[in-house]
C-alpha atoms as a PDB file:
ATOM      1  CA  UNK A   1     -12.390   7.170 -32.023  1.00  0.00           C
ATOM      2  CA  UNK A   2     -15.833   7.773 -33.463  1.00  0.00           C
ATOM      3  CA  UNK A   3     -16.681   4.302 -33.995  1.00  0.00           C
ATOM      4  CA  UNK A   4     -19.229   1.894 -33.411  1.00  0.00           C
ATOM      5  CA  UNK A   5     -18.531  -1.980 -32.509  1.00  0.00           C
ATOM      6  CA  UNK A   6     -21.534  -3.771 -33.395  1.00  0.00           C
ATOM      7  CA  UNK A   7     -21.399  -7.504 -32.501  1.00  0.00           C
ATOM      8  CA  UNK A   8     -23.749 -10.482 -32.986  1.00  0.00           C
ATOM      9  CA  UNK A   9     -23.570 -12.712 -30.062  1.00  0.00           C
ATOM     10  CA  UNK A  10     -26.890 -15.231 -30.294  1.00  0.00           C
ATOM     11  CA  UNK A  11     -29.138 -12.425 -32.484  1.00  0.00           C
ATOM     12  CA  UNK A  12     -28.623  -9.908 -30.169  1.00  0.00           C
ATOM     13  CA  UNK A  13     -27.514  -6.920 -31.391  1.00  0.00           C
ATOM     14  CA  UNK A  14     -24.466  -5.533 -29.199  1.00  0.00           C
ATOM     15  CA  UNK A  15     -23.373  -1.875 -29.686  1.00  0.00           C
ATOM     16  CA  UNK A  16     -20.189  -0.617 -27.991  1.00  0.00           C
ATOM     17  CA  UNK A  17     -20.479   3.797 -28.965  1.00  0.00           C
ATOM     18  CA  UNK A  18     -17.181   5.605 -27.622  1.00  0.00           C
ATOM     19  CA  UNK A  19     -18.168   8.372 -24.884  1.00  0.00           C
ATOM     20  CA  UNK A  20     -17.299  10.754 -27.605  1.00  0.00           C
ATOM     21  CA  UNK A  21     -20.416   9.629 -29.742  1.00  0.00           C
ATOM     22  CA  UNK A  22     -22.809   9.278 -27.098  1.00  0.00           C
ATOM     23  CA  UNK A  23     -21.792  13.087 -26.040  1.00  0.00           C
ATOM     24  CA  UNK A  24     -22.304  14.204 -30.073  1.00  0.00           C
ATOM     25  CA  UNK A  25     -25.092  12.630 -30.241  1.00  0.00           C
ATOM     26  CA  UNK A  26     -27.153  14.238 -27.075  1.00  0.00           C
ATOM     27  CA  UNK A  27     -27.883  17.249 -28.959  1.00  0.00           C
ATOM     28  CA  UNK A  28     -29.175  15.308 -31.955  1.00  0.00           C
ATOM     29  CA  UNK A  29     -30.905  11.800 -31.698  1.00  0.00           C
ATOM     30  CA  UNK A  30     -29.768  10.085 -29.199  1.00  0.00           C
ATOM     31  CA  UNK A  31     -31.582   6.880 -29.477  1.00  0.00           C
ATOM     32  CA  UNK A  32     -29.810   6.091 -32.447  1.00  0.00           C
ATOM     33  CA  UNK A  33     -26.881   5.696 -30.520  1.00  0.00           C
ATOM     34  CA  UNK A  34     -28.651   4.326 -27.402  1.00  0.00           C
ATOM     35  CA  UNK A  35     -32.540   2.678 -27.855  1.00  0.00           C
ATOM     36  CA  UNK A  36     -34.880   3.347 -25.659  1.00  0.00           C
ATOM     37  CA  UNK A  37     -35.769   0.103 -23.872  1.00  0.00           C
ATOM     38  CA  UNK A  38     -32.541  -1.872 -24.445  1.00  0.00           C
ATOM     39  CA  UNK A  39     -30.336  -2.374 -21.478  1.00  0.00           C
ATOM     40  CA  UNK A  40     -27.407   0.027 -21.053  1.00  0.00           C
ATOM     41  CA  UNK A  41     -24.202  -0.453 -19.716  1.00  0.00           C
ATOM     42  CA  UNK A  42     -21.076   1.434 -19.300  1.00  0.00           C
ATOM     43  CA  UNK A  43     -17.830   0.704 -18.966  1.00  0.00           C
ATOM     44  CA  UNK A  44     -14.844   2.586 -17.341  1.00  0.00           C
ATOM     45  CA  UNK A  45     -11.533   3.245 -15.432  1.00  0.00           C
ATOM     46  CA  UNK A  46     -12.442   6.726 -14.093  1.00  0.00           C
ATOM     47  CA  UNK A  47     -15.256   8.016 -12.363  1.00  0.00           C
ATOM     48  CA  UNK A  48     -18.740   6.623 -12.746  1.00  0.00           C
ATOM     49  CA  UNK A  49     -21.035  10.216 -12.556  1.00  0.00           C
ATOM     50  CA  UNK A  50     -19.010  10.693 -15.760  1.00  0.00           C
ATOM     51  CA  UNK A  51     -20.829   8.051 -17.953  1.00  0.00           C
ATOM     52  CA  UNK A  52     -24.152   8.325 -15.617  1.00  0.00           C
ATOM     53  CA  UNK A  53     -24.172  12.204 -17.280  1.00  0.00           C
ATOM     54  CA  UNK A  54     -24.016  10.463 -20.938  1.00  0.00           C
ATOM     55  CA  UNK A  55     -25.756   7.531 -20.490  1.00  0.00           C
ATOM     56  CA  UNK A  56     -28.201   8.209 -17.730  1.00  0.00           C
ATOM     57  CA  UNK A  57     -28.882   7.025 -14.160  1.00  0.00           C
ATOM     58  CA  UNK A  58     -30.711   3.854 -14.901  1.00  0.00           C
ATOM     59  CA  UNK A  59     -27.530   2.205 -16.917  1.00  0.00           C
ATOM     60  CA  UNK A  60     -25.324  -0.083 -15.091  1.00  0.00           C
ATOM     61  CA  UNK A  61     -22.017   1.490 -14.820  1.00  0.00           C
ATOM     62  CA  UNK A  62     -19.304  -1.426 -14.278  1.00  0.00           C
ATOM     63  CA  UNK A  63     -15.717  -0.079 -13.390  1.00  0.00           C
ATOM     64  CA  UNK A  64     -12.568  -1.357 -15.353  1.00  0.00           C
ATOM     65  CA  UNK A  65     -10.619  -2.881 -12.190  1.00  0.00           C
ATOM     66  CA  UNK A  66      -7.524  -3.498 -13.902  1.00  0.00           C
ATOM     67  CA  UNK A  67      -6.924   0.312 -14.385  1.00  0.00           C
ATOM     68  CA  UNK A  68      -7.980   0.874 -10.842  1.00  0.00           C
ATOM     69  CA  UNK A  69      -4.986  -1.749  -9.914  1.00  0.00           C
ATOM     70  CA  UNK A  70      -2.682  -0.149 -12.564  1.00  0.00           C
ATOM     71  CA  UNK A  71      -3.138   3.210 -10.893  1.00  0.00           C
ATOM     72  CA  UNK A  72      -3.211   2.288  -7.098  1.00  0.00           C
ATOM     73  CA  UNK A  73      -5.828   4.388  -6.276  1.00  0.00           C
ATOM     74  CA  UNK A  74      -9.107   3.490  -4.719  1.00  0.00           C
ATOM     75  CA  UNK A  75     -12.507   4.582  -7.116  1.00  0.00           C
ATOM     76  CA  UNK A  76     -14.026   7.383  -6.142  1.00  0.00           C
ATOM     77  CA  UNK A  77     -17.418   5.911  -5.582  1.00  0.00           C
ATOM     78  CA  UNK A  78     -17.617   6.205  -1.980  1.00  0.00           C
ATOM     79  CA  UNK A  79     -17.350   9.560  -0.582  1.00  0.00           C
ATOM     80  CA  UNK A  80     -14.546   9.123   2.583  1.00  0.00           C
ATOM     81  CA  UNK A  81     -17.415  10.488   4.856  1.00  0.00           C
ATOM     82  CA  UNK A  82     -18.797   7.146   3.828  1.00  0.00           C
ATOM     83  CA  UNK A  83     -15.737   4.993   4.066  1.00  0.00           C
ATOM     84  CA  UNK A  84     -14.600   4.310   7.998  1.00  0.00           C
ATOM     85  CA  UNK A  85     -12.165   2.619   7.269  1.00  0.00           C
ATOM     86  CA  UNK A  86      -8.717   3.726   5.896  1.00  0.00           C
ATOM     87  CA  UNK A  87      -5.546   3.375   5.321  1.00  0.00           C
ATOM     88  CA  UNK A  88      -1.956   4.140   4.097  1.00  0.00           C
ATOM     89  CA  UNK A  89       1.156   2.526   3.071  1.00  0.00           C
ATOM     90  CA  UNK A  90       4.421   4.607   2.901  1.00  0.00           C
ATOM     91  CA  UNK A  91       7.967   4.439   2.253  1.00  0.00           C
ATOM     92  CA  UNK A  92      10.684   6.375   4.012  1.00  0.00           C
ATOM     93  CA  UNK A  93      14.248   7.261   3.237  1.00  0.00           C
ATOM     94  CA  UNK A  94      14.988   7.748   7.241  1.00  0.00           C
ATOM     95  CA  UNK A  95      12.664   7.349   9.647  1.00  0.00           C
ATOM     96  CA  UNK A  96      12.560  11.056  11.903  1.00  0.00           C
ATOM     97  CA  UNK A  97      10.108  12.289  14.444  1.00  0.00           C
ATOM     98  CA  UNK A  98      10.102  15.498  16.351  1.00  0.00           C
ATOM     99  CA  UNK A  99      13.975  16.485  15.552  1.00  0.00           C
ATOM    100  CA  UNK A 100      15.185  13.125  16.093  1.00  0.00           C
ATOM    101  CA  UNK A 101      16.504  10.546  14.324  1.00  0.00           C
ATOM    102  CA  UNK A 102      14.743   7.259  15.201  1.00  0.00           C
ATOM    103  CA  UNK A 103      15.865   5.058  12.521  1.00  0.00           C
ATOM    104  CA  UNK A 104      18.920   5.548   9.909  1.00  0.00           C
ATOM    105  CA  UNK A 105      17.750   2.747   7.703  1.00  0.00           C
ATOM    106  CA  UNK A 106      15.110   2.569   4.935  1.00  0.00           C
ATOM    107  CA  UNK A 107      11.434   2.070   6.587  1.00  0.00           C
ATOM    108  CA  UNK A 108       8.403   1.228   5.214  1.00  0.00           C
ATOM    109  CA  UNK A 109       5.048   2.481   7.709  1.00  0.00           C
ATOM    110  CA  UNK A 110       1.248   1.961   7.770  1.00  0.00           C
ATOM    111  CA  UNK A 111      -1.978   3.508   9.168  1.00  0.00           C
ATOM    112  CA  UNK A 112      -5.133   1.567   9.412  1.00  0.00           C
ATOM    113  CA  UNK A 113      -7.831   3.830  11.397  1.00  0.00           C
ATOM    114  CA  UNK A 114     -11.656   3.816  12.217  1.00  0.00           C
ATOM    115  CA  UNK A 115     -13.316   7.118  11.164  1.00  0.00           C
ATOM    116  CA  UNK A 116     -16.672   8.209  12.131  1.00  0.00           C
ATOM    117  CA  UNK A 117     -18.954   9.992   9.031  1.00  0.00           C
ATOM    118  CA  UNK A 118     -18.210  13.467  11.183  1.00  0.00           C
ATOM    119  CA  UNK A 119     -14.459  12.987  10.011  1.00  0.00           C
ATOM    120  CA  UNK A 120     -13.633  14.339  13.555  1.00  0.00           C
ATOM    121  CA  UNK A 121     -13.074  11.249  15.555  1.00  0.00           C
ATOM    122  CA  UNK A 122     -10.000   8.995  14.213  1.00  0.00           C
ATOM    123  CA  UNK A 123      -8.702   5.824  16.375  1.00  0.00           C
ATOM    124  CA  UNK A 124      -5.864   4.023  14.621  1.00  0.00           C
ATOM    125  CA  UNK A 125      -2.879   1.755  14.463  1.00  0.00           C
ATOM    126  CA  UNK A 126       0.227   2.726  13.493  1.00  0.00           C
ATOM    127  CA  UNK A 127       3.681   0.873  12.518  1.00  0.00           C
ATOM    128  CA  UNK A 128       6.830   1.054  11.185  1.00  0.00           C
ATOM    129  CA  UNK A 129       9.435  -1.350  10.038  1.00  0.00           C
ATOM    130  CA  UNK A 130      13.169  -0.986   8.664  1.00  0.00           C
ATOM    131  CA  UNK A 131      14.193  -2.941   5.848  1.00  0.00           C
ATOM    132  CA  UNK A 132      16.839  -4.581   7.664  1.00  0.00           C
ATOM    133  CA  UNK A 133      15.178  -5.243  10.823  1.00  0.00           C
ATOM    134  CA  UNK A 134      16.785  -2.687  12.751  1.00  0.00           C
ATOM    135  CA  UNK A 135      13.620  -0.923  13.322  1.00  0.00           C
ATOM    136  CA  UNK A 136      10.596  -1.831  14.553  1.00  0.00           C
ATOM    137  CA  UNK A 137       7.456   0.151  16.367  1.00  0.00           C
ATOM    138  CA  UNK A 138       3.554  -0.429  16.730  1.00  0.00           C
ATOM    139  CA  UNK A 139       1.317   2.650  17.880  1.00  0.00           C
ATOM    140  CA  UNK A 140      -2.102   2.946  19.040  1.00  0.00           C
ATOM    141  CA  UNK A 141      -3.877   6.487  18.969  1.00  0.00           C
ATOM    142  CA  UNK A 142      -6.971   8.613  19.375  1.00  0.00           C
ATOM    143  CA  UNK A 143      -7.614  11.768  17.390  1.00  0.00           C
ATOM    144  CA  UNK A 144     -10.468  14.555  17.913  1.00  0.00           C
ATOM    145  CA  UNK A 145     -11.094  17.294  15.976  1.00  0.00           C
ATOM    146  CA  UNK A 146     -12.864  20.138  17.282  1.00  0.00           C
ATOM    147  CA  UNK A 147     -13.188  23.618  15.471  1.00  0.00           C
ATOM    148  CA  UNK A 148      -9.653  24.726  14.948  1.00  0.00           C
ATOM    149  CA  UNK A 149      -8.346  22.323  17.357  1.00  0.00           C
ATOM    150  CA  UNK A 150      -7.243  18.728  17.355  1.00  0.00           C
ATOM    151  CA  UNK A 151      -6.167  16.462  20.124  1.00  0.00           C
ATOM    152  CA  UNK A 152      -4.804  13.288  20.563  1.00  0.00           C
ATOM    153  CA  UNK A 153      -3.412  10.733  22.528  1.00  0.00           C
ATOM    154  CA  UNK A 154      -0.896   8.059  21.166  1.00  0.00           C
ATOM    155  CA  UNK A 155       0.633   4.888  22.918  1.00  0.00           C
ATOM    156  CA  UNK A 156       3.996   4.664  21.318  1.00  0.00           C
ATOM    157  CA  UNK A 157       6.020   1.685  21.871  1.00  0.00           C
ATOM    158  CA  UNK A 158       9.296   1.064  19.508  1.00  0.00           C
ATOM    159  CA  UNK A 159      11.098  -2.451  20.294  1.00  0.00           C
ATOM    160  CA  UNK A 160      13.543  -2.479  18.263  1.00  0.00           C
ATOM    161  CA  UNK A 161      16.120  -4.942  19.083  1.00  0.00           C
ATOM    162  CA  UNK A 162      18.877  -2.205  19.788  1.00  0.00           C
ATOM    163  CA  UNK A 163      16.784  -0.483  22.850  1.00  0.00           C
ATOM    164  CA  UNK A 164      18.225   0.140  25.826  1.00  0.00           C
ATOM    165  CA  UNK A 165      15.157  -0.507  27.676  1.00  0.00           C
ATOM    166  CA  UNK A 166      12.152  -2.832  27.885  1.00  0.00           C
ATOM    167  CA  UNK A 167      11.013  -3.514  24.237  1.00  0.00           C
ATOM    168  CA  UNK A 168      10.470  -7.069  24.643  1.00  0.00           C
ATOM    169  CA  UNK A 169       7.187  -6.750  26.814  1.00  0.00           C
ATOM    170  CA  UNK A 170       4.417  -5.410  24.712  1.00  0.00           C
ATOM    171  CA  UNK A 171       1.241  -5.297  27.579  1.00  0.00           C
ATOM    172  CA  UNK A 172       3.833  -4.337  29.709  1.00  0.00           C
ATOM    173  CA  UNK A 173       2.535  -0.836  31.459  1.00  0.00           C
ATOM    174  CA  UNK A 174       4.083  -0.547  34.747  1.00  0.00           C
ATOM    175  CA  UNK A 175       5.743   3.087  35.354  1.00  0.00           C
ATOM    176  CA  UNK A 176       9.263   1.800  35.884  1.00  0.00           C
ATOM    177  CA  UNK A 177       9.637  -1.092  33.802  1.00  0.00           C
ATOM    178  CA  UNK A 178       7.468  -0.092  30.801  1.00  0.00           C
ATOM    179  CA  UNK A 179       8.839   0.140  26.875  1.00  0.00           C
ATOM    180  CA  UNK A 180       5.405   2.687  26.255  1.00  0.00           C
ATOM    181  CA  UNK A 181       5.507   6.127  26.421  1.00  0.00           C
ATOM    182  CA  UNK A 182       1.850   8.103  26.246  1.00  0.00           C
ATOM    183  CA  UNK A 183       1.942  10.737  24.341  1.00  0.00           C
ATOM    184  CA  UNK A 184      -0.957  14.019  24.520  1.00  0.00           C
ATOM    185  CA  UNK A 185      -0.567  16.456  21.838  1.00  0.00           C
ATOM    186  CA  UNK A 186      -3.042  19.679  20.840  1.00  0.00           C
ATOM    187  CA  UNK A 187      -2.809  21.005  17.692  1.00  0.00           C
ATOM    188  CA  UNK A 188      -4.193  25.043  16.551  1.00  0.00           C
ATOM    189  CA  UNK A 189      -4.511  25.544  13.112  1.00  0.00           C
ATOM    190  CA  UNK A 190      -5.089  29.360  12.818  1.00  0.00           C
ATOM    191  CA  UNK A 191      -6.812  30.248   9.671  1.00  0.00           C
ATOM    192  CA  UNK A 192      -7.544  33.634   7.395  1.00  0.00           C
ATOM    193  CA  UNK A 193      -4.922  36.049   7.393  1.00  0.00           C
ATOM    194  CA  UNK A 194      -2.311  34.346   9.538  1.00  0.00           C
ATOM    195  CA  UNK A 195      -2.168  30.130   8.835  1.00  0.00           C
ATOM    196  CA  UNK A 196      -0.215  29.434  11.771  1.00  0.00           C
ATOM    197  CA  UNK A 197      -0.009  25.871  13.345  1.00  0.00           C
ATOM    198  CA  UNK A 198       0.699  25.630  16.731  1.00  0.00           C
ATOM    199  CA  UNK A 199       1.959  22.024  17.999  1.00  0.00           C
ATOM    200  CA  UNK A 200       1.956  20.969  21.729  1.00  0.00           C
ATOM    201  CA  UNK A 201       3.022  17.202  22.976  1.00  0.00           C
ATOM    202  CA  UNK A 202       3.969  16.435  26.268  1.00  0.00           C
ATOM    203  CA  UNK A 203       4.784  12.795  27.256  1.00  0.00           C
ATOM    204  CA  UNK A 204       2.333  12.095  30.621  1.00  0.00           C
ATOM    205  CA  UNK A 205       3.474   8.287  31.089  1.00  0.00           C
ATOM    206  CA  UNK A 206       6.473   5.847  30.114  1.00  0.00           C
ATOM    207  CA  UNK A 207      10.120   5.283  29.554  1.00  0.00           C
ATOM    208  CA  UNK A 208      10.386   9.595  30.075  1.00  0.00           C
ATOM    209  CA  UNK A 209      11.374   9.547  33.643  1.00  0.00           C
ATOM    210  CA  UNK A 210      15.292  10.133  33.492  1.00  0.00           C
ATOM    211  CA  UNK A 211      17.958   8.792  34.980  1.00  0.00           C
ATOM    212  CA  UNK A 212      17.474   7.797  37.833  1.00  0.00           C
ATOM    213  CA  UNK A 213      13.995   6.775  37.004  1.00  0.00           C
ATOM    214  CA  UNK A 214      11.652   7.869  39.782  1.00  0.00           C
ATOM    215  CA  UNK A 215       9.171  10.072  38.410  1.00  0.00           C
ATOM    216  CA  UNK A 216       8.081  11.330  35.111  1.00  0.00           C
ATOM    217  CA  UNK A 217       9.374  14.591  33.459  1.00  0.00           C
ATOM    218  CA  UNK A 218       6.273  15.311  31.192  1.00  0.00           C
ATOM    219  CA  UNK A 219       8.811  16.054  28.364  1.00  0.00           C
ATOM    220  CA  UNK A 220       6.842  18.500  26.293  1.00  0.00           C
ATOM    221  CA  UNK A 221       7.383  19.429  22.364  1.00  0.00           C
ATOM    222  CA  UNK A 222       6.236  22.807  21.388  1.00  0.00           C
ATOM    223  CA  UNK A 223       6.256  23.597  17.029  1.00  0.00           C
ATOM    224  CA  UNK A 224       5.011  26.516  14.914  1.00  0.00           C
ATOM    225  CA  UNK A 225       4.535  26.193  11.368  1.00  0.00           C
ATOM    226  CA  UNK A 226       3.618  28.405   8.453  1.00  0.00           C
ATOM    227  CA  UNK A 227       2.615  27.733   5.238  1.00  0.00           C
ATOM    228  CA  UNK A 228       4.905  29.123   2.996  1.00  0.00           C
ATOM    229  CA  UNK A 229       4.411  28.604  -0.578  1.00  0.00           C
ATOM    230  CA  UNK A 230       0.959  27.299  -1.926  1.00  0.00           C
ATOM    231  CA  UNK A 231       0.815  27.080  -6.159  1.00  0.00           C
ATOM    232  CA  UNK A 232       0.558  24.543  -8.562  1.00  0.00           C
ATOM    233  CA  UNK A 233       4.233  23.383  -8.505  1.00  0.00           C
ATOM    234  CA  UNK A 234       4.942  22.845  -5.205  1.00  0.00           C
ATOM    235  CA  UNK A 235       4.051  22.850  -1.712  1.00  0.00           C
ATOM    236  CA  UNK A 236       6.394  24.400   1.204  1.00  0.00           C
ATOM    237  CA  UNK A 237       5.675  24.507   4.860  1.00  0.00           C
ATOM    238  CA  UNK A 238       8.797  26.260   7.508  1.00  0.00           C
ATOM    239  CA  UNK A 239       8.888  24.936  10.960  1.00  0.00           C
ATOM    240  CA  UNK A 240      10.528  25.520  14.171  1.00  0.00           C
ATOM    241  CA  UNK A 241      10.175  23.618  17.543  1.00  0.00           C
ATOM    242  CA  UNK A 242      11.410  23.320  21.180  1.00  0.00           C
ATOM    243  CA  UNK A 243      11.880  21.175  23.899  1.00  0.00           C
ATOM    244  CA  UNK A 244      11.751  20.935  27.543  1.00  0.00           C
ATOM    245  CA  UNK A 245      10.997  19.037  30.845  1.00  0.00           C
ATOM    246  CA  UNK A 246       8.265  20.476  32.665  1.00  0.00           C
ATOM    247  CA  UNK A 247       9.282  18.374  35.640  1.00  0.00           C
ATOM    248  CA  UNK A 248      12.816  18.758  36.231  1.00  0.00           C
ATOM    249  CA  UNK A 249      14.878  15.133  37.203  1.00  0.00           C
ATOM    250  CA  UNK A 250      17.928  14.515  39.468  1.00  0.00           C
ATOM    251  CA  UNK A 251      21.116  13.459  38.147  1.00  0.00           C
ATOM    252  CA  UNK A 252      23.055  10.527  40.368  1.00  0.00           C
ATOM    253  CA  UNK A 253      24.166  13.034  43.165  1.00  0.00           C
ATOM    254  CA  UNK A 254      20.772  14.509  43.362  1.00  0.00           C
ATOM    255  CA  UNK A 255      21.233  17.750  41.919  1.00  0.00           C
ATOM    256  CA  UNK A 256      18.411  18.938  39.614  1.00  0.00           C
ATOM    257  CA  UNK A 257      18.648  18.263  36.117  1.00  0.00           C
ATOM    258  CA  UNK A 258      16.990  19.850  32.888  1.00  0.00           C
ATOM    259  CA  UNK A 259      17.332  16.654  30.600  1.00  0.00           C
ATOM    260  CA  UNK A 260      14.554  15.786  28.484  1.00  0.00           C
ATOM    261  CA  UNK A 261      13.051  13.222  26.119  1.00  0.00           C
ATOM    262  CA  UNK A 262      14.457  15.270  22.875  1.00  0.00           C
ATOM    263  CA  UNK A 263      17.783  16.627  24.691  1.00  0.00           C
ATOM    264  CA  UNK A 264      20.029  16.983  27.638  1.00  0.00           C
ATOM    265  CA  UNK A 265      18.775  21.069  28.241  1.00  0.00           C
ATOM    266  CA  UNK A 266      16.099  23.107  27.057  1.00  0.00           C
ATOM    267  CA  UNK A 267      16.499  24.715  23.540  1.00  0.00           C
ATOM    268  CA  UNK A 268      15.172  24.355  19.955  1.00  0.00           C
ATOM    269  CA  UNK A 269      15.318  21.054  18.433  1.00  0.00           C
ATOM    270  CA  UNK A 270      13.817  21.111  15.051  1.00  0.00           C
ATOM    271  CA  UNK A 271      14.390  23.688  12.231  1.00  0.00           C
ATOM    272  CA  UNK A 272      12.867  21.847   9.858  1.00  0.00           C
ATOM    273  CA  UNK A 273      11.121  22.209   5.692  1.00  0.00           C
ATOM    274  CA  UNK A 274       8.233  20.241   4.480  1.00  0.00           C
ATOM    275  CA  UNK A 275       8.969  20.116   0.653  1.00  0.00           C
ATOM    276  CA  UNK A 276       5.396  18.454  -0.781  1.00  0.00           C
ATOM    277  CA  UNK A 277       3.968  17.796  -3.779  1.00  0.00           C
ATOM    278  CA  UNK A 278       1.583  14.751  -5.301  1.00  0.00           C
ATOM    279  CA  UNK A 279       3.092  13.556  -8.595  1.00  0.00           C
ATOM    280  CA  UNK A 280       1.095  12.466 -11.456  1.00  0.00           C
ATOM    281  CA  UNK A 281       2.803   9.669 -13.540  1.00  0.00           C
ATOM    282  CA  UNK A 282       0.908   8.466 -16.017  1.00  0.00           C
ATOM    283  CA  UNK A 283      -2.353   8.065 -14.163  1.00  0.00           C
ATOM    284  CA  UNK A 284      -1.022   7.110 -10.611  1.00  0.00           C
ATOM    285  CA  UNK A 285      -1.111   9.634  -8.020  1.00  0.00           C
ATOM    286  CA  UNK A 286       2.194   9.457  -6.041  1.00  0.00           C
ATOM    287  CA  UNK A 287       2.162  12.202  -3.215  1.00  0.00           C
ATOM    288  CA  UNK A 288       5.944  12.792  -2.284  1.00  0.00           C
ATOM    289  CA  UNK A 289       7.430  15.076   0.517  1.00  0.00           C
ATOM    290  CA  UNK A 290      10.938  15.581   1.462  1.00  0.00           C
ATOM    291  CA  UNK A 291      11.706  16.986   5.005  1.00  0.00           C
ATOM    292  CA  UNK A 292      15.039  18.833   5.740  1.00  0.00           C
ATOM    293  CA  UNK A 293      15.799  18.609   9.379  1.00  0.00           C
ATOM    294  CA  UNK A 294      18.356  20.303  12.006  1.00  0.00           C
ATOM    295  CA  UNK A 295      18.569  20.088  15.346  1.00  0.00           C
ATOM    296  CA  UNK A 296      20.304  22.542  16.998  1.00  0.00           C
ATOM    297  CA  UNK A 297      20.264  20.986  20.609  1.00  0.00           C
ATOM    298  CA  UNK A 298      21.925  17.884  19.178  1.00  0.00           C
ATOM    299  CA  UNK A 299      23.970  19.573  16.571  1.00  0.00           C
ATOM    300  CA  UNK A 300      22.051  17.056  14.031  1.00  0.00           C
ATOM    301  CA  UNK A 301      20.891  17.513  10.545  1.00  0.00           C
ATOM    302  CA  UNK A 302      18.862  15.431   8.208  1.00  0.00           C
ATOM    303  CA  UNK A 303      17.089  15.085   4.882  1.00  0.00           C
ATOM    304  CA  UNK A 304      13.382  12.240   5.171  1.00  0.00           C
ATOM    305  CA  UNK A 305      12.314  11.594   1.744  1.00  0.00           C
ATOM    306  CA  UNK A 306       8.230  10.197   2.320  1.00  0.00           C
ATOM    307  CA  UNK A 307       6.734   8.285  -0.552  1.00  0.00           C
ATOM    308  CA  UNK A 308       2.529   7.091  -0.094  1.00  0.00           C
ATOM    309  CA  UNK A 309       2.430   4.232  -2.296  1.00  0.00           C
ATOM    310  CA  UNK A 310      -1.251   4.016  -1.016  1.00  0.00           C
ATOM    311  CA  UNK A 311      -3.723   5.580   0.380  1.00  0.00           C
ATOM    312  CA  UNK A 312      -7.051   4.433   1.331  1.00  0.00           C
END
């Protein structure tokens, strides 16, 4: 709307130009649209190097927060390098992990993490909750990136009310009696002509020790995924994964046992699709995944639809 909105507000002349004039009017005469010497100030619910092009770098740009709210999205004033702290807030169908099915019921999760300006170091906190109460975890990790590589180490405890084992004693960290498991995972991101990711976890302390429960079984989870489709609709990723004990257990009459974490025997537990794609609705950015999962070992399948409501 090519309009100007002239006010009178105690004899001084107010003049509210749309962006559209302001942009005319820069190959013409601008100060008839914006005097030189008067104070300047622009308003908006977007991006603020947008009016600091029209209007100049020595206007006040003030941001319409309402919008902002509306849309659920953070401004973009701050470059994330700048920001270390984040967040995100995320709804879940199902809650699965690694070919399993933690939690049948309707979760809602959240990250909160320190960043450094690098973007390579990431320590954060990490829970989930069902809707009915069913569910219930808090996790504490450590990432590092390095080059192609990334590592980290997560502290993973899940007391739920329905565990079968010690979920009720949160600094709890003895070998035998412990509800934690500590997880170390390296991730290789291959890049160029062949995007591979290769996933490694293994479980070095916690509730992975089997049944008889005198040592550990370092439990280790081993994924490759590939980028399949990349465009403007949609996003599709294939993955496959396996599962073993690298130290093997003992059953009750001692005999040696290949139970796992993931499965009773070594074998693929996760054949798995990463469907993704960030919606935009009217303004709000609403990035969306759904997750197809089977699991061989278990003879399992599953479908996790992810929703991030926010993201910091």
């Amino acid at each position: 709307m090519d309009k100007i909105i002239q006010l009178n507000i105690a004899a001084d002349n107010i003049r509210i130009p749309s962006a559209a004039m302001v942009e005319k009017a820069q190959s013409g005469h601008p100060d008839s649209i914006l005097p030189v010497g008067k104070k300047i100030f622009g308003l908006t619910a977007g991006l603020s190097v947008i009016l600091e092009w029209l209007v100049g770098c020595n206007a006040r740009i003030l941001i319409f927060w309402t919008a902002i709210a509306i849309s659920g999205t953070l401004p973009a004033q701050t470059p994330a390098k700048d920001r270390p702290i984040g967040g995100l807030l995320q709804f879940k169908n199902v809650h699965l992990w690694r070919g399993q099915e933690v939690t049948d019921e309707a979760t809602f999760a959240t990250d909160i993490y320190y960043t450094n300006k690098k973007q390579n170091l990431r320590i954060g906190l990490w829970g989930g909750a069902g809707m009915s109460g069913k569910f219930k975890e808090i996790d504490y990790y450590v990432s590092y990136k390095l080059k192609g590589f990334t590592f980290a180490l997560w502290d993973i405890y899940n007391f739920s009310p329905e565990a079968d084992y010690n979920n009720r004693q949160v600094f709890n960290y003895n070998a035998r009696k412990t509800g934690h498991f500590i997880d170390l995972s390296i991730t290789c991101r291959f890049q160029q002509k062949i995007p591979l990711k290769i996933y490694w976890a293994t479980i070095l302390f916690g509730r992975d020790r089997g049944i008889l429960n005198d040592k550990n079984r370092y439990s280790t989870f081993v994924e490759l995924s590939y980028p399949v489709v990349r465009n403007n609709i949609v996003n599709l990723d294939f993955g496959i994964a396996g599962a073993f004990a690298l130290n093997k257990g003992n059953n009750v009459r001692g005999n040696k046992t290949e139970s796992h974490f993931y499965g009773d025997s070594p074998g693929i537990v996760s054949v798995n699709f990463i469907i993704f794609k960030t919606l935009d609705l009217w303004g709000y950015k609403l990035p969306i995944s759904v997750t197809p999962v089977w699991n061989p070992e278990k003879n399992y399948a599953n479908i996790q639809l992810a929703l991030n409501f926010i993201s910091l």
